[in-house]
C-alpha atoms as a PDB file:
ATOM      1  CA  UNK A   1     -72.600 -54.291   6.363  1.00  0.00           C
ATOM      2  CA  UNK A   2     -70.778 -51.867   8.195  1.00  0.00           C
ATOM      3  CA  UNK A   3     -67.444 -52.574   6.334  1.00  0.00           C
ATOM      4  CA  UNK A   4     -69.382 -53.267   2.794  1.00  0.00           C
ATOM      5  CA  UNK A   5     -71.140 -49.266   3.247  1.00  0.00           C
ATOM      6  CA  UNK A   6     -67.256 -48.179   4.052  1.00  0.00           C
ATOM      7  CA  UNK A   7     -66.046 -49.523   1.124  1.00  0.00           C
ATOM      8  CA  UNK A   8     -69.128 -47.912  -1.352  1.00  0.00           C
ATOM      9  CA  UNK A   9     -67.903 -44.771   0.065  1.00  0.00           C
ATOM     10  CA  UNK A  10     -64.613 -44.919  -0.272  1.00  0.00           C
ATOM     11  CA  UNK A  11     -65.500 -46.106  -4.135  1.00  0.00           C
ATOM     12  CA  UNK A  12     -67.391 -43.234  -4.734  1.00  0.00           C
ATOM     13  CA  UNK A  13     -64.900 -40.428  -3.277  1.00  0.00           C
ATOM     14  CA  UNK A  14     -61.900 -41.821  -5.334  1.00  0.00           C
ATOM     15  CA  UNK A  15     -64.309 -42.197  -8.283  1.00  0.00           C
ATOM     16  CA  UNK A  16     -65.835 -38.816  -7.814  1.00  0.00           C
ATOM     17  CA  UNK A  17     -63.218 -36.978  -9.850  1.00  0.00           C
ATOM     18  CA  UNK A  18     -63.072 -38.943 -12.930  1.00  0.00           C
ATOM     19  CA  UNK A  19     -66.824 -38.149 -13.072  1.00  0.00           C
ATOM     20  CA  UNK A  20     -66.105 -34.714 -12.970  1.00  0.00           C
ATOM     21  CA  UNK A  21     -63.150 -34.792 -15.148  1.00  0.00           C
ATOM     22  CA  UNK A  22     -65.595 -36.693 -17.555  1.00  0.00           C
ATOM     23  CA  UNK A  23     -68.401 -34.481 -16.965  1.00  0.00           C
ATOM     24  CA  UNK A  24     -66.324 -31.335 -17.427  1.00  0.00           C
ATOM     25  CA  UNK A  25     -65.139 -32.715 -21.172  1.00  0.00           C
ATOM     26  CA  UNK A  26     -68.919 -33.593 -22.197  1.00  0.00           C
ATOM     27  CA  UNK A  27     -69.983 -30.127 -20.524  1.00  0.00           C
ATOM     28  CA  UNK A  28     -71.249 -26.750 -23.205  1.00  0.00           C
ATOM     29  CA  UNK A  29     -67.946 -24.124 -22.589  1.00  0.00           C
ATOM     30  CA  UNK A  30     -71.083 -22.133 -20.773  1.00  0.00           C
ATOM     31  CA  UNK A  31     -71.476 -24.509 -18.160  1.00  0.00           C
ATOM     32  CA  UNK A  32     -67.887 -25.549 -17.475  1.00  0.00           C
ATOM     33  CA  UNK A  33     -67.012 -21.376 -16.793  1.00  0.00           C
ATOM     34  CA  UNK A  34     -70.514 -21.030 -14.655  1.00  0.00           C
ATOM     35  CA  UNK A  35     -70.055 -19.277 -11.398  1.00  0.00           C
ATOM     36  CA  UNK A  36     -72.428 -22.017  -9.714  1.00  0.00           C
ATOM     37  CA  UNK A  37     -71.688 -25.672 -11.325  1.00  0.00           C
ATOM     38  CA  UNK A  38     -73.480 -28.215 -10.923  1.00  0.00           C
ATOM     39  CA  UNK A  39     -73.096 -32.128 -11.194  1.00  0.00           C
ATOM     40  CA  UNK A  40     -74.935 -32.974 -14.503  1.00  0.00           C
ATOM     41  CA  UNK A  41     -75.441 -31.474 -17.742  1.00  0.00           C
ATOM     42  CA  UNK A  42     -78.758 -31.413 -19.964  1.00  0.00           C
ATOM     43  CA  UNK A  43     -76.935 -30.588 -23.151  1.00  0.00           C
ATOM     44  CA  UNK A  44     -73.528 -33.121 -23.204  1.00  0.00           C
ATOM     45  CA  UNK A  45     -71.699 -32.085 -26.298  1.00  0.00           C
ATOM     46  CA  UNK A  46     -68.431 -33.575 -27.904  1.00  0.00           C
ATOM     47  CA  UNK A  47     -67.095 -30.242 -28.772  1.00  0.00           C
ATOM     48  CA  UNK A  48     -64.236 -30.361 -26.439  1.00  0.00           C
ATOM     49  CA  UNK A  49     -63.182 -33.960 -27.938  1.00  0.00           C
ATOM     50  CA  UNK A  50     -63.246 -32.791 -31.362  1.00  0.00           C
ATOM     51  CA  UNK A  51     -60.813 -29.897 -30.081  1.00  0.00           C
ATOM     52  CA  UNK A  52     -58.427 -32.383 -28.576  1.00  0.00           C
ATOM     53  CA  UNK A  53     -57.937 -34.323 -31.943  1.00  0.00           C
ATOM     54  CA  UNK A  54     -58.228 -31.745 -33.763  1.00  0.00           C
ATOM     55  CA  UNK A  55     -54.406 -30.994 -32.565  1.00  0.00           C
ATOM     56  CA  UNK A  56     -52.171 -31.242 -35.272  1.00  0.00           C
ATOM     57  CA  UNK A  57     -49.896 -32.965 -32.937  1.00  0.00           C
ATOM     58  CA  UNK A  58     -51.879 -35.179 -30.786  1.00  0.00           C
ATOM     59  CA  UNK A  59     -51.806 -38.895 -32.621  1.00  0.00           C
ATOM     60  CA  UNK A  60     -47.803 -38.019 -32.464  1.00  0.00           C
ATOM     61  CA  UNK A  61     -48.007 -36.996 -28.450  1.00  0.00           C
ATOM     62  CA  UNK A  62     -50.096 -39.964 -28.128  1.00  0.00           C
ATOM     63  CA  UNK A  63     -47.708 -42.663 -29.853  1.00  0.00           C
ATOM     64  CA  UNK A  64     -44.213 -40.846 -28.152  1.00  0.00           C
ATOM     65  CA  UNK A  65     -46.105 -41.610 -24.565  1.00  0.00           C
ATOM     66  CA  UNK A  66     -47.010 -45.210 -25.401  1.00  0.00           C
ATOM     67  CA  UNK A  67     -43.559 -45.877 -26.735  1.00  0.00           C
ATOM     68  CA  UNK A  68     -41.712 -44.554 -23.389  1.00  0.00           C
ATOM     69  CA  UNK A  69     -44.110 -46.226 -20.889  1.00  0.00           C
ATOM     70  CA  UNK A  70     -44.024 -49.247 -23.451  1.00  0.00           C
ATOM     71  CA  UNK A  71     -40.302 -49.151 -23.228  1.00  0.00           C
ATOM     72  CA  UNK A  72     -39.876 -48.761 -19.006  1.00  0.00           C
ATOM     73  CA  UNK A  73     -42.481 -51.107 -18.666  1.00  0.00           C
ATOM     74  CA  UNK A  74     -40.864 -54.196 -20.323  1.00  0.00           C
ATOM     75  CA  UNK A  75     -36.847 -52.895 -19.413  1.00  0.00           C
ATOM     76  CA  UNK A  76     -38.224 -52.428 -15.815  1.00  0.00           C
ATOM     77  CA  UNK A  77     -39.730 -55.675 -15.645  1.00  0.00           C
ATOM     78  CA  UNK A  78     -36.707 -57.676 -17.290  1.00  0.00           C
ATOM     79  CA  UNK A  79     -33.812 -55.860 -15.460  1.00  0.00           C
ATOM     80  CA  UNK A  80     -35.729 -55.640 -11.904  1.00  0.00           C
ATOM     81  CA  UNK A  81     -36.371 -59.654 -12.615  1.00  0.00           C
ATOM     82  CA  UNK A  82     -32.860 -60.487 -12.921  1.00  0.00           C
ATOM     83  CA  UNK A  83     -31.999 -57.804  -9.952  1.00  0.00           C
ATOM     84  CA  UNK A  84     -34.144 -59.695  -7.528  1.00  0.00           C
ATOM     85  CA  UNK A  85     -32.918 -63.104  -8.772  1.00  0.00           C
ATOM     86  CA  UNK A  86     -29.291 -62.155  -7.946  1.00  0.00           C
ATOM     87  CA  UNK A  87     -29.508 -60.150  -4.755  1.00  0.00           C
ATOM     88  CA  UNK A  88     -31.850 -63.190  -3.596  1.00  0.00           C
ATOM     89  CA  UNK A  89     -30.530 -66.270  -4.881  1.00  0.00           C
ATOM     90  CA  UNK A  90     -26.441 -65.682  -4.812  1.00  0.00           C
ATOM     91  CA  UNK A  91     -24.332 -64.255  -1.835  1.00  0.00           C
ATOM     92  CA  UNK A  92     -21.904 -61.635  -2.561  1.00  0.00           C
ATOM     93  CA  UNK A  93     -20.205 -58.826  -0.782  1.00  0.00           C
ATOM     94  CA  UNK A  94     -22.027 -55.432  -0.727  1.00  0.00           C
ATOM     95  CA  UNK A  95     -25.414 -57.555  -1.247  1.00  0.00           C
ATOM     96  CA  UNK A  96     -27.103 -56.006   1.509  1.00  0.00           C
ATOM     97  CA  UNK A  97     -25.884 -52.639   0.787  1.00  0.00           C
ATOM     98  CA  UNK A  98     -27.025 -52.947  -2.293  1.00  0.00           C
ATOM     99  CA  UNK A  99     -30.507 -53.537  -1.140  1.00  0.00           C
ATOM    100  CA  UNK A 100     -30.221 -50.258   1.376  1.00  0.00           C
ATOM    101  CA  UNK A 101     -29.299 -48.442  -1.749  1.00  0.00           C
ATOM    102  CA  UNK A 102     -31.980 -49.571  -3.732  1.00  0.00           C
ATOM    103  CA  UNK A 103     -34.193 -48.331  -0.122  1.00  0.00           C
ATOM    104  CA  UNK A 104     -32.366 -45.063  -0.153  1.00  0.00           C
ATOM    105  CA  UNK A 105     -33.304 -44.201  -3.698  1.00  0.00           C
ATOM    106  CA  UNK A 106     -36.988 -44.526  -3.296  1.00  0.00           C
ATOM    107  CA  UNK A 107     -36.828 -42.046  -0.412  1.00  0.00           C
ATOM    108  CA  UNK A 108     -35.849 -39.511  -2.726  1.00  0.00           C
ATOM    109  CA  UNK A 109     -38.279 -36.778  -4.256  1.00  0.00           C
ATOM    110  CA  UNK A 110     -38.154 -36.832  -7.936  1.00  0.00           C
ATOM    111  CA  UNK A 111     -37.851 -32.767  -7.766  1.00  0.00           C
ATOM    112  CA  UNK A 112     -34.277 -32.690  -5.845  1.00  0.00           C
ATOM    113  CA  UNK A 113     -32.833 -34.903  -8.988  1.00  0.00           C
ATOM    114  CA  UNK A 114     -34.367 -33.087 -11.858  1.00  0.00           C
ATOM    115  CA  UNK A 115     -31.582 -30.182 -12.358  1.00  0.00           C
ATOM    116  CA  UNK A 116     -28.471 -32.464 -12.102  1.00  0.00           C
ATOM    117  CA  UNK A 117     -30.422 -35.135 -14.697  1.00  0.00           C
ATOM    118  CA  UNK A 118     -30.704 -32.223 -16.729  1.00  0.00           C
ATOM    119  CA  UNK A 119     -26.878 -31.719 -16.799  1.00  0.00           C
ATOM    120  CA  UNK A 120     -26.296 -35.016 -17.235  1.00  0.00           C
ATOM    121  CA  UNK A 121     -29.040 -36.062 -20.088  1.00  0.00           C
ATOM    122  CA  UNK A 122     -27.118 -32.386 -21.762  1.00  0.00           C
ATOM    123  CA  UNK A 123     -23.251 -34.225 -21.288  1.00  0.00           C
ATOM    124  CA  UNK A 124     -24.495 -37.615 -22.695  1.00  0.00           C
ATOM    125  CA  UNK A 125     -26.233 -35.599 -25.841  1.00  0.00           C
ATOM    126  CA  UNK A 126     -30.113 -37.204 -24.881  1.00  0.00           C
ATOM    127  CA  UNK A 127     -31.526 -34.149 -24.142  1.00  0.00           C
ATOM    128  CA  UNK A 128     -34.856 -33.521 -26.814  1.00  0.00           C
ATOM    129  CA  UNK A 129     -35.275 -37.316 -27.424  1.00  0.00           C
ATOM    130  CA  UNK A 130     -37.425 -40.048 -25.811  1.00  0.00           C
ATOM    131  CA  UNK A 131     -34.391 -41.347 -24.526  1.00  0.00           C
ATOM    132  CA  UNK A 132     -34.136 -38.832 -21.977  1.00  0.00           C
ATOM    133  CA  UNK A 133     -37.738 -39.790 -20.707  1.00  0.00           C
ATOM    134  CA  UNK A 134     -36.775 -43.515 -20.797  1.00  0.00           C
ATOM    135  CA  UNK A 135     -34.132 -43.524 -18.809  1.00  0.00           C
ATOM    136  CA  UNK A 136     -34.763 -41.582 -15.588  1.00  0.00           C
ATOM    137  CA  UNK A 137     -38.180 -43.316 -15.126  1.00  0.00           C
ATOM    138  CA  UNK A 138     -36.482 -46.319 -15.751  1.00  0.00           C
ATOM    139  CA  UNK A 139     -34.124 -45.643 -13.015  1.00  0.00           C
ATOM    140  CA  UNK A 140     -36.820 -44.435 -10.646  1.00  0.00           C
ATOM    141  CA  UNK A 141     -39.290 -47.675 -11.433  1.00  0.00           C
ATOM    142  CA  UNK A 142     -36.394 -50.125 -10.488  1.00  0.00           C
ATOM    143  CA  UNK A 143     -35.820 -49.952  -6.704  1.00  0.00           C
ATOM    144  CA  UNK A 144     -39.466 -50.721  -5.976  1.00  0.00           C
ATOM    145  CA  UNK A 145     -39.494 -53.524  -8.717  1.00  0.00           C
ATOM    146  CA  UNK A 146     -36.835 -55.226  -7.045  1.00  0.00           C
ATOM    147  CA  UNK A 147     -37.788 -54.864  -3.774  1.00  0.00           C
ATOM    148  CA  UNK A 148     -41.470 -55.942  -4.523  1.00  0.00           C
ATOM    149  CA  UNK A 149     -39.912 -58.905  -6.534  1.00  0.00           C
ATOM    150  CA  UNK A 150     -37.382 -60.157  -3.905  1.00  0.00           C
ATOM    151  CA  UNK A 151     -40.423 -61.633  -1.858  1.00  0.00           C
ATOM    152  CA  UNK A 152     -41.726 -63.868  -5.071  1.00  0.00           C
ATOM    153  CA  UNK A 153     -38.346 -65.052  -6.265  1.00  0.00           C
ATOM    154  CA  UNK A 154     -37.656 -65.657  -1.991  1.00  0.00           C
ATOM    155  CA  UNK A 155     -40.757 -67.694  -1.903  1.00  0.00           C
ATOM    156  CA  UNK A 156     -39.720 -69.677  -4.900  1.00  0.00           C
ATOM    157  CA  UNK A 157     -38.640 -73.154  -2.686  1.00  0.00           C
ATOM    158  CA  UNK A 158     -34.527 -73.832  -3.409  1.00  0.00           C
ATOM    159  CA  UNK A 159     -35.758 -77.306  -3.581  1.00  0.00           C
ATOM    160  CA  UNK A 160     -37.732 -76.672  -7.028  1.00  0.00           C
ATOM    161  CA  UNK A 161     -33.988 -75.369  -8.398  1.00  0.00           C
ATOM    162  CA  UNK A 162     -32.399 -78.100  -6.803  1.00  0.00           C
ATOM    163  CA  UNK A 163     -35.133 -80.819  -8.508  1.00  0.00           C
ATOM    164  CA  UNK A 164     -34.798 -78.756 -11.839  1.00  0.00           C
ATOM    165  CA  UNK A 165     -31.137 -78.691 -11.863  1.00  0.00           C
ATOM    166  CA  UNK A 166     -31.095 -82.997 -11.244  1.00  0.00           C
ATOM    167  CA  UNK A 167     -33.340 -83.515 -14.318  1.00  0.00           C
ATOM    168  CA  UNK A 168     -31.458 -81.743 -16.687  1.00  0.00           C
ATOM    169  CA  UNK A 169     -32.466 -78.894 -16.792  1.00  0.00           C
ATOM    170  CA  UNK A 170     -29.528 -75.417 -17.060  1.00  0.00           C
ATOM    171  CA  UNK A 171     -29.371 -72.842 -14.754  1.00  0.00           C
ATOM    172  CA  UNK A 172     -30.867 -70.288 -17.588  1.00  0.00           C
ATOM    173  CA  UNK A 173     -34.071 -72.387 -18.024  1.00  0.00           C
ATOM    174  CA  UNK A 174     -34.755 -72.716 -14.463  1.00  0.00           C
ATOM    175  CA  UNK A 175     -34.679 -68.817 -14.650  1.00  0.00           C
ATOM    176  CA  UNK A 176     -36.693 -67.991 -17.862  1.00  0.00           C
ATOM    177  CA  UNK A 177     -38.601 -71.475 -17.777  1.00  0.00           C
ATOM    178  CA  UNK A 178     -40.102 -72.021 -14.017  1.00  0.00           C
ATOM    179  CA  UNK A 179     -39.048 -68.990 -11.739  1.00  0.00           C
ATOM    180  CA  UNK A 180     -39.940 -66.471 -14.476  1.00  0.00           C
ATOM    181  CA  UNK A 181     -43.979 -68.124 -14.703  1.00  0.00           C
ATOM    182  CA  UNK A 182     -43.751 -68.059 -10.541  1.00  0.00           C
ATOM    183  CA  UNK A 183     -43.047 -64.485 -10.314  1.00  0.00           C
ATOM    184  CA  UNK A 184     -44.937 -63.044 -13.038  1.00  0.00           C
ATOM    185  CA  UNK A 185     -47.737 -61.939 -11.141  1.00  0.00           C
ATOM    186  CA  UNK A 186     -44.955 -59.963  -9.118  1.00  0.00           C
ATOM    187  CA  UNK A 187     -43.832 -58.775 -12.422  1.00  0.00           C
ATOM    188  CA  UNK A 188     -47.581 -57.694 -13.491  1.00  0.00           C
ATOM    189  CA  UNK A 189     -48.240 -55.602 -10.368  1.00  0.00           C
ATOM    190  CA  UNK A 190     -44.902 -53.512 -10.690  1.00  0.00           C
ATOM    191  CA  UNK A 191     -45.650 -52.970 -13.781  1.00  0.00           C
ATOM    192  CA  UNK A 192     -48.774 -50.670 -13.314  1.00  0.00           C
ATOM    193  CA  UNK A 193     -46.714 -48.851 -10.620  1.00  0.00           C
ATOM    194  CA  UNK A 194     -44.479 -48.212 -13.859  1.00  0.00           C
ATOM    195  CA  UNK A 195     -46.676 -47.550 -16.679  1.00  0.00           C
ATOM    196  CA  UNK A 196     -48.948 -45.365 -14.849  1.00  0.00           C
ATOM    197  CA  UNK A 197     -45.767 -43.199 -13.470  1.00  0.00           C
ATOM    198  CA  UNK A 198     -44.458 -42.670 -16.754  1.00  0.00           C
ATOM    199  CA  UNK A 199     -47.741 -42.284 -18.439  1.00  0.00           C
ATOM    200  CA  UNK A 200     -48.811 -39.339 -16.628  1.00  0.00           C
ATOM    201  CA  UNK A 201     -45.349 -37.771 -16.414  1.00  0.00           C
ATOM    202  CA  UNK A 202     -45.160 -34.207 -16.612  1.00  0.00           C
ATOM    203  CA  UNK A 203     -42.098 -33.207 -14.842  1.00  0.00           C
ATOM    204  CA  UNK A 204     -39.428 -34.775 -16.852  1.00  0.00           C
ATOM    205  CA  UNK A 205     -40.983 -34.117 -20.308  1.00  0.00           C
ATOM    206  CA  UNK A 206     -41.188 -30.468 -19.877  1.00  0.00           C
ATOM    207  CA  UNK A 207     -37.866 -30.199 -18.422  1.00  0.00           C
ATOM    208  CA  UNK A 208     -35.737 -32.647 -20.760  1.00  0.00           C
ATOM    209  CA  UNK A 209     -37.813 -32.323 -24.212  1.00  0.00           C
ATOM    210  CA  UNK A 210     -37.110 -28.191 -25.061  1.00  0.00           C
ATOM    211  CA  UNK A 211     -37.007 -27.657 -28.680  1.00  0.00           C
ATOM    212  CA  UNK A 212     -37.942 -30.897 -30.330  1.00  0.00           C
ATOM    213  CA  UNK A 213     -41.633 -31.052 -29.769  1.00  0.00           C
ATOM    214  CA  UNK A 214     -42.186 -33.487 -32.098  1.00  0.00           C
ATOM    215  CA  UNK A 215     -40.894 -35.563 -29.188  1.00  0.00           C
ATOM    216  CA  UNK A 216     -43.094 -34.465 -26.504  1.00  0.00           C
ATOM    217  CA  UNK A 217     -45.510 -36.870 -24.360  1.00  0.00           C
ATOM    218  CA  UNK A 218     -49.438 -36.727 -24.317  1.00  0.00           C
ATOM    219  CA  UNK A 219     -49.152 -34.626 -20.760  1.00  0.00           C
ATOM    220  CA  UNK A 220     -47.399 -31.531 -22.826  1.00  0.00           C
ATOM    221  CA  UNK A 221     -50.786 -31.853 -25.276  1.00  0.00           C
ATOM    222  CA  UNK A 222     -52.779 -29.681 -22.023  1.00  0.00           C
ATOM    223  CA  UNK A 223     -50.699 -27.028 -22.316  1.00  0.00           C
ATOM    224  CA  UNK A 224     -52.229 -26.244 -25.359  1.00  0.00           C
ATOM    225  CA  UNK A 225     -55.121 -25.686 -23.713  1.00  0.00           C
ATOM    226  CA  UNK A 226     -53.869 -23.207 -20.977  1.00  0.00           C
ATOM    227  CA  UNK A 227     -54.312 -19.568 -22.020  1.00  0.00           C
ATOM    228  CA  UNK A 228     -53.323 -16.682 -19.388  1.00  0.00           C
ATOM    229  CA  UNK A 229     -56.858 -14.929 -19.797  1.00  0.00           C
ATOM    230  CA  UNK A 230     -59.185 -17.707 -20.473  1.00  0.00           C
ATOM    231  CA  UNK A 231     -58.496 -21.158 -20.008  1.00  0.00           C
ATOM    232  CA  UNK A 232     -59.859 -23.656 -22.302  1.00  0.00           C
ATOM    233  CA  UNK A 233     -61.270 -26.025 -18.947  1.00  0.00           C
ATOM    234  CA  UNK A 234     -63.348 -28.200 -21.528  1.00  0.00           C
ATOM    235  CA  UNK A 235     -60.302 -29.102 -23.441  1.00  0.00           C
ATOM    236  CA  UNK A 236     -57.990 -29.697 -20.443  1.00  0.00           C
ATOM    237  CA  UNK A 237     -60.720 -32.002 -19.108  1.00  0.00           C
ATOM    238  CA  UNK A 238     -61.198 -34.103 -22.449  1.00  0.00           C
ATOM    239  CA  UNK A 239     -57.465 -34.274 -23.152  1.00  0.00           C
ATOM    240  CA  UNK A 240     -57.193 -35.535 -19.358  1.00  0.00           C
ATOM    241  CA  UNK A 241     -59.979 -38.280 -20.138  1.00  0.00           C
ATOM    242  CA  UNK A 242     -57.963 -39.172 -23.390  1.00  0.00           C
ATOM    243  CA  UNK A 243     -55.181 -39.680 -20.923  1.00  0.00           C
ATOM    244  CA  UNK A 244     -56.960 -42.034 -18.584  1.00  0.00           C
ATOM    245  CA  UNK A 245     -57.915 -44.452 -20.980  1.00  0.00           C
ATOM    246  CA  UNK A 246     -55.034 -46.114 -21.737  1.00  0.00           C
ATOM    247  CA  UNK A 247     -54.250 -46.749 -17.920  1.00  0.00           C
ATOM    248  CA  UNK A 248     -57.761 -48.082 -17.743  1.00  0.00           C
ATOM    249  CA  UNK A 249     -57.687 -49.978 -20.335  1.00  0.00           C
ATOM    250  CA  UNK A 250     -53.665 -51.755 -19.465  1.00  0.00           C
ATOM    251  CA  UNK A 251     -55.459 -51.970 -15.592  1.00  0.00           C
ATOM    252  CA  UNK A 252     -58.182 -53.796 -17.086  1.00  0.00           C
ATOM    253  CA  UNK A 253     -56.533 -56.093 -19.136  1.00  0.00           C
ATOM    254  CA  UNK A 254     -53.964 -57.266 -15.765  1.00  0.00           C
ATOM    255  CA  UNK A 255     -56.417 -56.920 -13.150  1.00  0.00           C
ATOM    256  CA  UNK A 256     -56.293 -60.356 -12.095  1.00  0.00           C
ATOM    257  CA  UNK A 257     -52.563 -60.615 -12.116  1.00  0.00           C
ATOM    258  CA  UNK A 258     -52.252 -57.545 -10.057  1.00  0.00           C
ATOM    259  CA  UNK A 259     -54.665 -58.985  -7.714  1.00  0.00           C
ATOM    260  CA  UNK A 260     -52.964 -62.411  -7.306  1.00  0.00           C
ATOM    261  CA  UNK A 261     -49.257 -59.811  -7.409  1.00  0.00           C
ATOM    262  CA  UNK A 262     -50.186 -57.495  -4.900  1.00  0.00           C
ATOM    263  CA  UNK A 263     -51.876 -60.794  -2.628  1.00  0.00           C
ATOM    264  CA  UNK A 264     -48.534 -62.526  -2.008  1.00  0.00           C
ATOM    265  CA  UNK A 265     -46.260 -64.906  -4.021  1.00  0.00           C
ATOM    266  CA  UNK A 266     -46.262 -68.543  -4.968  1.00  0.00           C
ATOM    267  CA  UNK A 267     -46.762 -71.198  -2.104  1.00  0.00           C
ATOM    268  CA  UNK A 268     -44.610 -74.305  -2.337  1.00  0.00           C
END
């Protein structure tokens, strides 16, 4: 009982702010300025939704951010697949610093690397498309793919390849055929780590996308909402529910993979 109660509250402290970002967006603009707020409305309105696609923009924002986390997503997952095949199933020299490299880069922060991608997304001529959003998160999503990965394609027996490889079948369809089914749950759970990074970015679309709005991502959409003097909360807060969906709705849909992903790999 004792750990069951723990969990509740746990639950209901991480769920606690989507209420309030939810109950902020259905709020009167009274109630979402009052001095003394309180946890409930009596008079839920949809004004604040109707403000958020009422952007001219916003369908455009919308489609830009579900074509870059669209795009890491499925490069992640392919590249970091064949990445932890090869550092995992073939010996080579520089393997293993390879794999500290791929350690090093997830130590670090985002922030220190921003200026000199800026240079170099301005040399390479990217700089205002979604190609400058696509590539950097692609860059930071693989290191933690392939290290999450190594441990399924590891636990993949050498005897299954070896039984494969007598009846027939090539080294390619062993990959895409019978390791690639094995490890998909692997595949599944880096995969949230990636769109949800990417969906919510911030940093990288304000800094790479300058002039060409039309390219900007759904986060840039809540700037329109931020006004020195008075702040439209109501229309931050339903812009930032708009956000969440998609994320709930991809976590819904591969729930069970991540939990079978993120519980270990494949027996023998």
């Amino acid at each position: 009982m004792a750990a069951e109660g723990t969990a509740v509250a746990v639950a209901l402290v991480v769920a606690f702010p989507l209420y309030w970002m939810v109950l902020s967006a259905l709020k009167p603009a009274g109630e979402v300025r009052s001095a003394h707020p309180v946890p409930w409305t009596a008079n839920p309105t949809l004004d604040a939704f109707r403000r958020v696609f009422g952007q001219q923009d916003f369908g455009r924002y919308f489609l830009n951010s579900l074509l870059v986390a669209g795009t890491v997503v499925i490069a992640s997952a392919l590249v970091a697949f064949l990445a932890a095949t090869a550092v995992t199933r073939f010996r080579f020299r520089f393997r293993t610093t390879l794999l500290i490299l791929f350690l090093v880069a997830q130590m670090v922060p985002v922030e220190a690397l921003t200026i000199p991608m800026f240079f170099l997304m301005r040399d390479v001529g990217a700089l205002n498309s979604l190609l400058s959003l696509m590539l950097p998160h692609l860059a930071f999503s693989l290191p933690f793919a392939v290290w999450m990965l190594r441990g399924f394609v590891k636990a993949v027996p050498d005897t299954l390849e070896e039984a494969a490889l007598i009846d027939g079948a090539s080294r390619t369809r062993f990959l895409w055929q019978i390791l690639f089914p094995l490890v998909f749950p692997g595949l599944v759970a880096t995969s949230v780590f990636s769109f949800i990074s990417t969906w919510n970015d911030f940093l990288f679309a304000k800094s790479f996308i300058i002039s060409a709005t039309e390219n900007s991502t759904l986060p840039m959409a809540l700037l329109v909402f931020f006004d020195a003097e008075t702040p439209d909360w109501g229309g931050v807060m339903a812009a930032s529910t708009v956000m969440t969906l998609p994320v709930l709705v991809f976590f819904v849909l591969v729930h069970r993979r991540l939990v079978s992903g993120l519980g270990g790999a494949v027996k023998e």
